[in-house]
Every structure is written in structure tokens, then in C-alpha cells.
Protein backbone atom coordinates (compact mmCIF):
# COMPACT_ATOMS: atom_id res chain seq x y z
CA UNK A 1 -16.84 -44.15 -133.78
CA UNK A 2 -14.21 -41.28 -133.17
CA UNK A 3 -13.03 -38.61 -135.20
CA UNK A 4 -9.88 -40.45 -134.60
CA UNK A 5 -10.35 -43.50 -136.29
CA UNK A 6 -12.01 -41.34 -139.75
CA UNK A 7 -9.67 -39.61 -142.05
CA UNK A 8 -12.30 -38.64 -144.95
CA UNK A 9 -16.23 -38.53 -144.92
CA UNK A 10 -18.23 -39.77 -148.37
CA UNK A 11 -21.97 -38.33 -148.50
CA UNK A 12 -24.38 -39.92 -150.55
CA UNK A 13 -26.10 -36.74 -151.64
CA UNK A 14 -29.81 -37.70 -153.25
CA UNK A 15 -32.39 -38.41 -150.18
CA UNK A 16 -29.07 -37.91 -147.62
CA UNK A 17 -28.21 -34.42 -148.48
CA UNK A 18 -31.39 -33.40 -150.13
CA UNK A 19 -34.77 -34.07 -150.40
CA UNK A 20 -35.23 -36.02 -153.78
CA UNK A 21 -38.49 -36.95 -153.61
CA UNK A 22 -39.96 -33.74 -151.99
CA UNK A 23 -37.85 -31.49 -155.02
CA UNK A 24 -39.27 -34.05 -157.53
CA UNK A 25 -42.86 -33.63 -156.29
CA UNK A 26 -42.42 -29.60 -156.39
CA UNK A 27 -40.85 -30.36 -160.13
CA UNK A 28 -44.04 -32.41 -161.30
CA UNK A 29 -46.87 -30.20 -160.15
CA UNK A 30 -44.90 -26.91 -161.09
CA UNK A 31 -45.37 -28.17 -164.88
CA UNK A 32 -47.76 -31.02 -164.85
CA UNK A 33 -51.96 -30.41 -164.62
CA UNK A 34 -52.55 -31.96 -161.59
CA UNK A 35 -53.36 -30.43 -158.06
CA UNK A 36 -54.64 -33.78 -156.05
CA UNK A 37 -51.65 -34.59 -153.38
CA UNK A 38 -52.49 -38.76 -153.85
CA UNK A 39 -51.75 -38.05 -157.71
CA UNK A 40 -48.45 -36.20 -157.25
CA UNK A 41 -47.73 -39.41 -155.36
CA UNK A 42 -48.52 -41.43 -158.23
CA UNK A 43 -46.51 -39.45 -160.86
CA UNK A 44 -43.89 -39.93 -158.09
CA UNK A 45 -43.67 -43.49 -158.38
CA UNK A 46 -44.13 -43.67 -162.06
CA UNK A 47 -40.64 -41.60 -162.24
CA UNK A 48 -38.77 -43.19 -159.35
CA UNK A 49 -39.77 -46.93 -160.63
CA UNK A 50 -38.46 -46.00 -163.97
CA UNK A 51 -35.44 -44.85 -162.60
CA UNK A 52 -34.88 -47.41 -160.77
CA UNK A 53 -35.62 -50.21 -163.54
CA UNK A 54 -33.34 -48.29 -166.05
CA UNK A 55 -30.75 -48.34 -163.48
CA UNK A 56 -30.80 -52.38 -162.64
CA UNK A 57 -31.06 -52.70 -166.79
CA UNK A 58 -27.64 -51.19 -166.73
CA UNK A 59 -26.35 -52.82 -163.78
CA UNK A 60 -27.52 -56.16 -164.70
CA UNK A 61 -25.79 -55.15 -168.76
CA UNK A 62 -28.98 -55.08 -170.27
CA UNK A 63 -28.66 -51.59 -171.44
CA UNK A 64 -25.48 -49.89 -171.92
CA UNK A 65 -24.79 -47.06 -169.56
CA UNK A 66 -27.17 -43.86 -169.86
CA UNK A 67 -26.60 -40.52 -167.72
CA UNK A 68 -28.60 -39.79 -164.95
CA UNK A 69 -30.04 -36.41 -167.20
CA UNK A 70 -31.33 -39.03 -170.07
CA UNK A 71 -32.87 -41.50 -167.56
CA UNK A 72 -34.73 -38.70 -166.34
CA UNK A 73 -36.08 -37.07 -169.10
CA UNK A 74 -37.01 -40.41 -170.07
CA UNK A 75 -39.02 -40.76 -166.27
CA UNK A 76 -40.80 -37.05 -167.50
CA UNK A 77 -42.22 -38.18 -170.65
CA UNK A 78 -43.82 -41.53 -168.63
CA UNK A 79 -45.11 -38.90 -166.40
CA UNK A 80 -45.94 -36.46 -168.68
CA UNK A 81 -47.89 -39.15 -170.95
CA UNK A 82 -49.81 -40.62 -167.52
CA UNK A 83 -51.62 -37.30 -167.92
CA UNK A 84 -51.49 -36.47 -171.31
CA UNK A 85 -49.04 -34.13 -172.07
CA UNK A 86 -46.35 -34.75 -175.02
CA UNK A 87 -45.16 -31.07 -175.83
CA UNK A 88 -41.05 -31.52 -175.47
CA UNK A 89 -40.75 -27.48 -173.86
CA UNK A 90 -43.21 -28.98 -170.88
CA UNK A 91 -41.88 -31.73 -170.22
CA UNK A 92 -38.38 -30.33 -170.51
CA UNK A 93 -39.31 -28.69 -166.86
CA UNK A 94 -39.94 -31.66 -164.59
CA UNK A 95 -36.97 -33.62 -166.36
CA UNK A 96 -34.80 -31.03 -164.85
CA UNK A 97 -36.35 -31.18 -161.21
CA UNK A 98 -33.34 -33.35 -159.95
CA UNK A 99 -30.89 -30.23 -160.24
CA UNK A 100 -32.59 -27.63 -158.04
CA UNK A 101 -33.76 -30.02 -154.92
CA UNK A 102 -33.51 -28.27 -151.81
CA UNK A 103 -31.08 -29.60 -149.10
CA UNK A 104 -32.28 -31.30 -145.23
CA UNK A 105 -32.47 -28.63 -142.94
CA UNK A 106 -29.22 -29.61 -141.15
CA UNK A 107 -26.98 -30.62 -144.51
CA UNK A 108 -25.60 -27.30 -144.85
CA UNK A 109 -24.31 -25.87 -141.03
CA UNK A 110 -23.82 -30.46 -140.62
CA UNK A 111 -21.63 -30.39 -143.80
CA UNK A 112 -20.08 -27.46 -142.77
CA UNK A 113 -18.67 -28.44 -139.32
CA UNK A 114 -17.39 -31.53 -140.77
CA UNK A 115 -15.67 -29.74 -143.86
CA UNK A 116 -13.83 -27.92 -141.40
CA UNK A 117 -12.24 -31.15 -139.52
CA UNK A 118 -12.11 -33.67 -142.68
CA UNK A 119 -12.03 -33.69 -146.33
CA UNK A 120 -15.38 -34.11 -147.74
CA UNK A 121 -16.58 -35.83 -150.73
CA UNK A 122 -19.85 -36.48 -152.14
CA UNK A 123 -20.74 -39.67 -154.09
CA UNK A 124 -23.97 -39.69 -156.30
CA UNK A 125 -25.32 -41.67 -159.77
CA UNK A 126 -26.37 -38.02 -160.48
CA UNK A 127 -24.54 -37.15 -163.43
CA UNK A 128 -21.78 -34.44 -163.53
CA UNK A 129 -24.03 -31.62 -164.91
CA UNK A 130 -26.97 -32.44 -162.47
CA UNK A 131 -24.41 -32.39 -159.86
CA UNK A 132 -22.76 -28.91 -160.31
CA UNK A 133 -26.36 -26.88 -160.79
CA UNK A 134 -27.72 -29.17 -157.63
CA UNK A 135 -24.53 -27.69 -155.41
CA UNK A 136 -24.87 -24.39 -156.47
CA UNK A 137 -28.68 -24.78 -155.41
CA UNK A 138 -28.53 -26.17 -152.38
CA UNK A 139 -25.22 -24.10 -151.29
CA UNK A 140 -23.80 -27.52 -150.08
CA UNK A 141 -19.88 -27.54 -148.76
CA UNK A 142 -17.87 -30.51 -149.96
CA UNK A 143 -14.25 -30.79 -151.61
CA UNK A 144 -15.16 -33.18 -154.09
CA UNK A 145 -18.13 -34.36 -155.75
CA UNK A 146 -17.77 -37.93 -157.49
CA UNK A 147 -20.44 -39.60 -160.47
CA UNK A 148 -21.11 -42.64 -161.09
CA UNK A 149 -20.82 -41.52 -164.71
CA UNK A 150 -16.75 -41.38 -164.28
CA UNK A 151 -17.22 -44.92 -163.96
CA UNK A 152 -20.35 -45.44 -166.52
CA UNK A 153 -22.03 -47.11 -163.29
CA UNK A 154 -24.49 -46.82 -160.57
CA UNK A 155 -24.61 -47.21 -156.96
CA UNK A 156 -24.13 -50.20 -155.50
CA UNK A 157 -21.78 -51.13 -158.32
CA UNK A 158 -18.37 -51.72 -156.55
CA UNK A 159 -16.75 -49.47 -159.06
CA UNK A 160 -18.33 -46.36 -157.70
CA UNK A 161 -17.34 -47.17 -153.97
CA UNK A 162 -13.52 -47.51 -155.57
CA UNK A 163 -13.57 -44.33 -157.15
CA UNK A 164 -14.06 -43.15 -153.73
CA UNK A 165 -11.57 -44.73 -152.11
CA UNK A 166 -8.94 -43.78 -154.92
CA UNK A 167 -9.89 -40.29 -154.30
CA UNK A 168 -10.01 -40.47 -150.85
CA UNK A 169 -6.53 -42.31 -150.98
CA UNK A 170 -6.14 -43.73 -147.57
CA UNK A 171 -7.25 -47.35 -146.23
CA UNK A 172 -11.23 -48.16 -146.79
CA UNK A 173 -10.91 -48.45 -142.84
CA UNK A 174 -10.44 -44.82 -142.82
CA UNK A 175 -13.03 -43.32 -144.79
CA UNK A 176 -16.99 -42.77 -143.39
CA UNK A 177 -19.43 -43.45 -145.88
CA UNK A 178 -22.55 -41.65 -144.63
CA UNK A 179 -26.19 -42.37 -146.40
CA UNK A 180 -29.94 -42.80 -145.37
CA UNK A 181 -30.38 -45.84 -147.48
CA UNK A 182 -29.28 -49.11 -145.81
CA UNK A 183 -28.57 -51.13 -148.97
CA UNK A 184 -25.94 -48.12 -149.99
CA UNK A 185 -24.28 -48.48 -146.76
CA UNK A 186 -24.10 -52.33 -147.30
CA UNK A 187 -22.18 -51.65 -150.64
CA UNK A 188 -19.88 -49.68 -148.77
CA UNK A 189 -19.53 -52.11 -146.37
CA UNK A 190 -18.60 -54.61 -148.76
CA UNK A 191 -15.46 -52.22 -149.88
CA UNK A 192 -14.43 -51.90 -146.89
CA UNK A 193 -15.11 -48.92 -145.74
CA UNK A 194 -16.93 -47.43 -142.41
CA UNK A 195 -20.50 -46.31 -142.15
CA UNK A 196 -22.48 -44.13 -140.92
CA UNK A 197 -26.73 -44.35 -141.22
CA UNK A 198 -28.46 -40.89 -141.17
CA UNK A 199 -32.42 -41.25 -141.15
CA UNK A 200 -33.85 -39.31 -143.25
CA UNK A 201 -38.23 -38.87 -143.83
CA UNK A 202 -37.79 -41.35 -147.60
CA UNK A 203 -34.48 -43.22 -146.31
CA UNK A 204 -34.23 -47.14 -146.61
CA UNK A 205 -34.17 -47.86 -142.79
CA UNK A 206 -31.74 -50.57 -141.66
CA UNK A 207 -32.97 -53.68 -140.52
CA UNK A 208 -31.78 -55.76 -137.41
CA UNK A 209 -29.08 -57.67 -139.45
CA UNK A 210 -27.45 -54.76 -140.27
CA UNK A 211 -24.50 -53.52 -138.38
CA UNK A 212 -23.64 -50.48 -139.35
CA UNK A 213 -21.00 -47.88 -137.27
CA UNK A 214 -23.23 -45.26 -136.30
CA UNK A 215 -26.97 -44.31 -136.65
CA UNK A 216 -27.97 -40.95 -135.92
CA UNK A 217 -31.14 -38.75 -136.34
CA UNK A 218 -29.74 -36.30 -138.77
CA UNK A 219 -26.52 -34.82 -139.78
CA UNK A 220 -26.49 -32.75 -137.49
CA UNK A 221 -26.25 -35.30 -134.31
CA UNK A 222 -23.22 -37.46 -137.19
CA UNK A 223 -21.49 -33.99 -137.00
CA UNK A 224 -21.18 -33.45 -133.43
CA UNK A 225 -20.19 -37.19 -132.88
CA UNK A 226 -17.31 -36.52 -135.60
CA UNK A 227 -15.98 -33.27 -134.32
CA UNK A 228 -16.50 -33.83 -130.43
CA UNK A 229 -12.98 -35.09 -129.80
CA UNK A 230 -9.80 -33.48 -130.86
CA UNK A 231 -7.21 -35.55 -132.56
């Protein structure tokens, strides 16, 4: 894969850019009473398996669409009521955890480098408010940041792949989607477009039938594979 062939790069941004789970885990035991490392990891699961259930309700048009800022302050009262607590102002902590999650150690100088050779977009079922308090955070460098909710969908509808490409507006053959979850790459494959795996610590690793146009260890190894070569 050479810079050549890639006229605009699409990040995934939760568990690519940043560390979802590890913000999430910060969010719960900054508000919740628990201390115990395995419980944190419980609460954990409790959130992302609601999220994710909500999500394939909406996909499959079982519930109509919901933002990603109601879905989660849904997940932090099934948390907060695993352990007892009710009281709204509590609760209202951990359901904001997803807009403050700190970014990989090599998103920021990674996104950088490539900012400076391509236009950069980022693609995310976060909604639109979650999204402009979690760049401002995590002091991430992109051009464009797309939601799912302009499309009342979430990834791996087809939709939200094609409101990348419309923005990107140039052949799917030209655009790098980059992600550390296989079956997001797949999606993107199925549009079309190029991909790139990044592995991150709570990525979905491909598997052997996947065939995908780059893997690398991090962004920052993706970056110096995009910008080695001069056009």
C-alpha cells in the first residue's frame, strides 16, 4: 500500500484512536463504590453488552434510532443499579465517561503526520456532542469528524461507510479506512474501500480469512508506511 494509491484516510476513532474501554473503566470507579479491579471489569461488560445489544436492536429495526449519549446513560444506570446506586447527579458522571477518553500514545504525533500529507476524517457511532468534547480532550488532528447519527445508524450499517465516501468524494478505491476492529474493516471492505488494521490492546484481531491492505502495530508504524514515498 503506497501513499500513491490513497487520496483520503477514515479513522475509526473509539478503541482505534482512543482507549474506550480503559476511559470507561477510569469513568466507573471515579463515581461508582467499587475499588476491586475484577469488578470494574464486570461493570465494564455490563455497559459495553448493553451498548452493544441497543445497537443491533436498532440495526436489526427493533428500536428506532437512539444517540450514542442516551444509549449510554442508559448503560450507567445498569451499572449504577448492579451496585446500588439510583441518584440521577451520580450516575450522570460515568454516563459521560465516553467524552473525555484519553487517546493511544501514538494517535496524536500518527494523526498528525498523516494530516499533513492527506485529508483526514474520522468516522464514529459516537454522537455529534460526544464527538466534539472527545476531540477537544484528546487534542486529536482530523479535518472532519463524521456520526453515525447524520445517518440515524451505526457501524457496520452501509450508510455510515457512504457518508464517508460522499465526504471523502473520490473513488472507494481511494480512500483508507483504518480501525482495530476486524469486522469494521470488513464493512468497509464491502463499500469498497481500502483498509488498513491497527492493533490495538481491546481491538477485534483479524482472523486468517481476512485480507485486509495493511496491518501494522500502531499508528505510528500506518503513518510512516503512508508518508514514506513522495507522490
Amino acid at each position: 500500500m503506497r501513499e500513491s494509491d490513497i487520496d483520503v484516510v477514515v479513522f475509526d476513532i473509539l478503541g482505534t484512536l482512543v482507549d474506550e474501554p480503559g476511559g470507561l473503566k477510569a469513568g466507573i470507579r471515579a463515581a461508582l463504590p467499587v475499588s476491586d479491579e475484577a469488578a470494574v471489569e464486570e461493570l465494564l461488560a455490563v455497559w459495553q453488552g448493553h451498548v452493544e445489544h441497543e445497537q443491533r436492536r436498532i440495526a436489526q429495526g427493533d428500536r428506532p434510532y437512539a444517540p450514542s449519549e442516551v444509549i449510554d446513560a442508559e448503560a450507567a444506570r445498569q451499572v449504577g443499579g448492579s451496585v446500588g446506586l439510583t441518584d440521577p447527579a451520580a450516575l450522570a458522571r460515568p454516563a459521560t465517561a465516553s467524552r473525555c477518553l484519553p487517546p493511544w500514545e501514538d494517535s496524536v504525533a500518527g494523526l498528525d503526520r498523516l494530516a499533513g500529507r492527506f485529508p483526514v476524517l474520522g468516522l464514529s457511532n459516537a454522537g455529534r456532542p460526544a464527538l466534539s468534547r472527545l476531540n477537544a480532550h484528546a487534542g486529536l488532528r482530523r479535518h472532519q469528524v463524521l456520526s453515525g447519527e447524520a445517518v440515524l445508524a451505526y457501524k457496520p450499517a452501509p450508510d455510515i461507510y457512504q457518508l464517508a465516501l460522499d465526504t471523502a468524494g473520490c473513488p472507494p478505491e481511494r480512500v483508507l479506512m483504518v480501525a482495530a476492529h476486524a469486522w469494521d474493516l470488513r464493512a468497509a471492505q464491502a463499500a469498497g474501500m481500502r483498509t488498513a488494521y491497527v492493533r490495538r490492546p481491546a481491538g477485534d484481531p483479524p482472523t486468517r480469512a481476512d485480507a485486509f491492505d495493511g496491518q501494522f502495530d500502531g499508528l505510528a508504524p500506518l503513518a510512516r508506511a503512508l508518508t514514506a514515498t513522495t507522490r
